[in-house]
Protein backbone atom coordinates (compact mmCIF):
# COMPACT_ATOMS: atom_id res chain seq x y z
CA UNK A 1 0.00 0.00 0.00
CA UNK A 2 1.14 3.64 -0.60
CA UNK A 3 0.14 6.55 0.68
CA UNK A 4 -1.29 9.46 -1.83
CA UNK A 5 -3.27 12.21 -2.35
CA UNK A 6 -6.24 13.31 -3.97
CA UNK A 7 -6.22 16.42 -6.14
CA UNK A 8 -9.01 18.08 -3.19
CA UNK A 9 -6.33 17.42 -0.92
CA UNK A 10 -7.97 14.31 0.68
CA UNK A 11 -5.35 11.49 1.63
CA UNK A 12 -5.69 8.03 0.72
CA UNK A 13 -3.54 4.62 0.83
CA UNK A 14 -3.79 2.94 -2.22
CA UNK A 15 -3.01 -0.76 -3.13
CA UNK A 16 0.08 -0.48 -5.05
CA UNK A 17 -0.23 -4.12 -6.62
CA UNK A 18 -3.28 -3.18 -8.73
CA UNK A 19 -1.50 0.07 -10.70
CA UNK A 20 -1.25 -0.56 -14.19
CA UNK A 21 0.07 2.95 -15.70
CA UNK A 22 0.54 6.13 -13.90
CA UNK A 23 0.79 8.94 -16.55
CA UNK A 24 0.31 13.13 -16.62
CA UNK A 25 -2.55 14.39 -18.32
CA UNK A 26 -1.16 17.05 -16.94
CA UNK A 27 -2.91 15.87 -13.25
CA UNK A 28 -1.44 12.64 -12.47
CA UNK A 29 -3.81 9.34 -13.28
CA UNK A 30 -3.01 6.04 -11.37
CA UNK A 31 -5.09 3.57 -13.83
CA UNK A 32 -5.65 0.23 -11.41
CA UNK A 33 -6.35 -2.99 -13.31
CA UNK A 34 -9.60 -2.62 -12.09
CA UNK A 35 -10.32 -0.29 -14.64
CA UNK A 36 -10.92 2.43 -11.77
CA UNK A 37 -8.70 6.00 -12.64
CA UNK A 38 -7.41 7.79 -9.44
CA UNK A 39 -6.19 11.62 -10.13
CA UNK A 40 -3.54 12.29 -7.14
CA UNK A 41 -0.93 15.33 -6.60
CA UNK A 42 1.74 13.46 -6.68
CA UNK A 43 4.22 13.58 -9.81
CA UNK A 44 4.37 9.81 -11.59
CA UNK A 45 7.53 10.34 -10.41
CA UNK A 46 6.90 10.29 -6.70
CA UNK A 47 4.07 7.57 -7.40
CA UNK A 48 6.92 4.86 -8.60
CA UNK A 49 9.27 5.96 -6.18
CA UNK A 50 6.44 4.91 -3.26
CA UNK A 51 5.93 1.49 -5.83
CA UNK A 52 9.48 0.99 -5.39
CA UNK A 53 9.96 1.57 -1.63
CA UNK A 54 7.51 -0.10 -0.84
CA UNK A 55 8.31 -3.65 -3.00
CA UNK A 56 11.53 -2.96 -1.63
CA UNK A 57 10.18 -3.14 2.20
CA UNK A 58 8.18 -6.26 1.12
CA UNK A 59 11.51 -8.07 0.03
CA UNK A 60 12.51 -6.84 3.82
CA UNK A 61 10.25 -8.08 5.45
CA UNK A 62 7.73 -5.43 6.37
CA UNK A 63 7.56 -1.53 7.53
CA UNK A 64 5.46 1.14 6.32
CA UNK A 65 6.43 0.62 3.02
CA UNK A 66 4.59 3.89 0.52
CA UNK A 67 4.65 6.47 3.53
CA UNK A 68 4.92 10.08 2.02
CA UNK A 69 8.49 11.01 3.43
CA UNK A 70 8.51 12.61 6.41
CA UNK A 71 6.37 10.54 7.87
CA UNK A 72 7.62 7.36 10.35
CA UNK A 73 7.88 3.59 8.81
């Protein structure tokens, strides 16, 4: 899971094994294989960084893998 956040502001944790494309339209849109679209603030950039954290914490072994930075694991 990863955290994000909505373009209202609104945070959400979102299941990062169901993102199929993250893209800018110019808003960033995490398509899920569900066929759901989520619009978020953060750059695609930042959105595969929080992918790769937290498959990274996964191979690990656990943590708060996804947290926004600043914010304790």
């Amino acid at each position: 899971m990863i955290h994000v956040t909505r373009l209202n502001g609104q945070p959400m944790v979102l299941n990062a094994e169901l993102i199929e494309t993250v893209e800018a339209t110019p808003d960033t849109v995490i398509s899920l294989t569900t066929g759901r679209k989520v619009l978020v603030r953060e750059s695609p950039e930042e959105v595969a960084s929080r992918v790769m954290t937290y498959r990274r914490a996964l191979r690990r072994g656990g943590g708060r893998a996804g947290a926004p930075q600043g914010q304790a694991r």
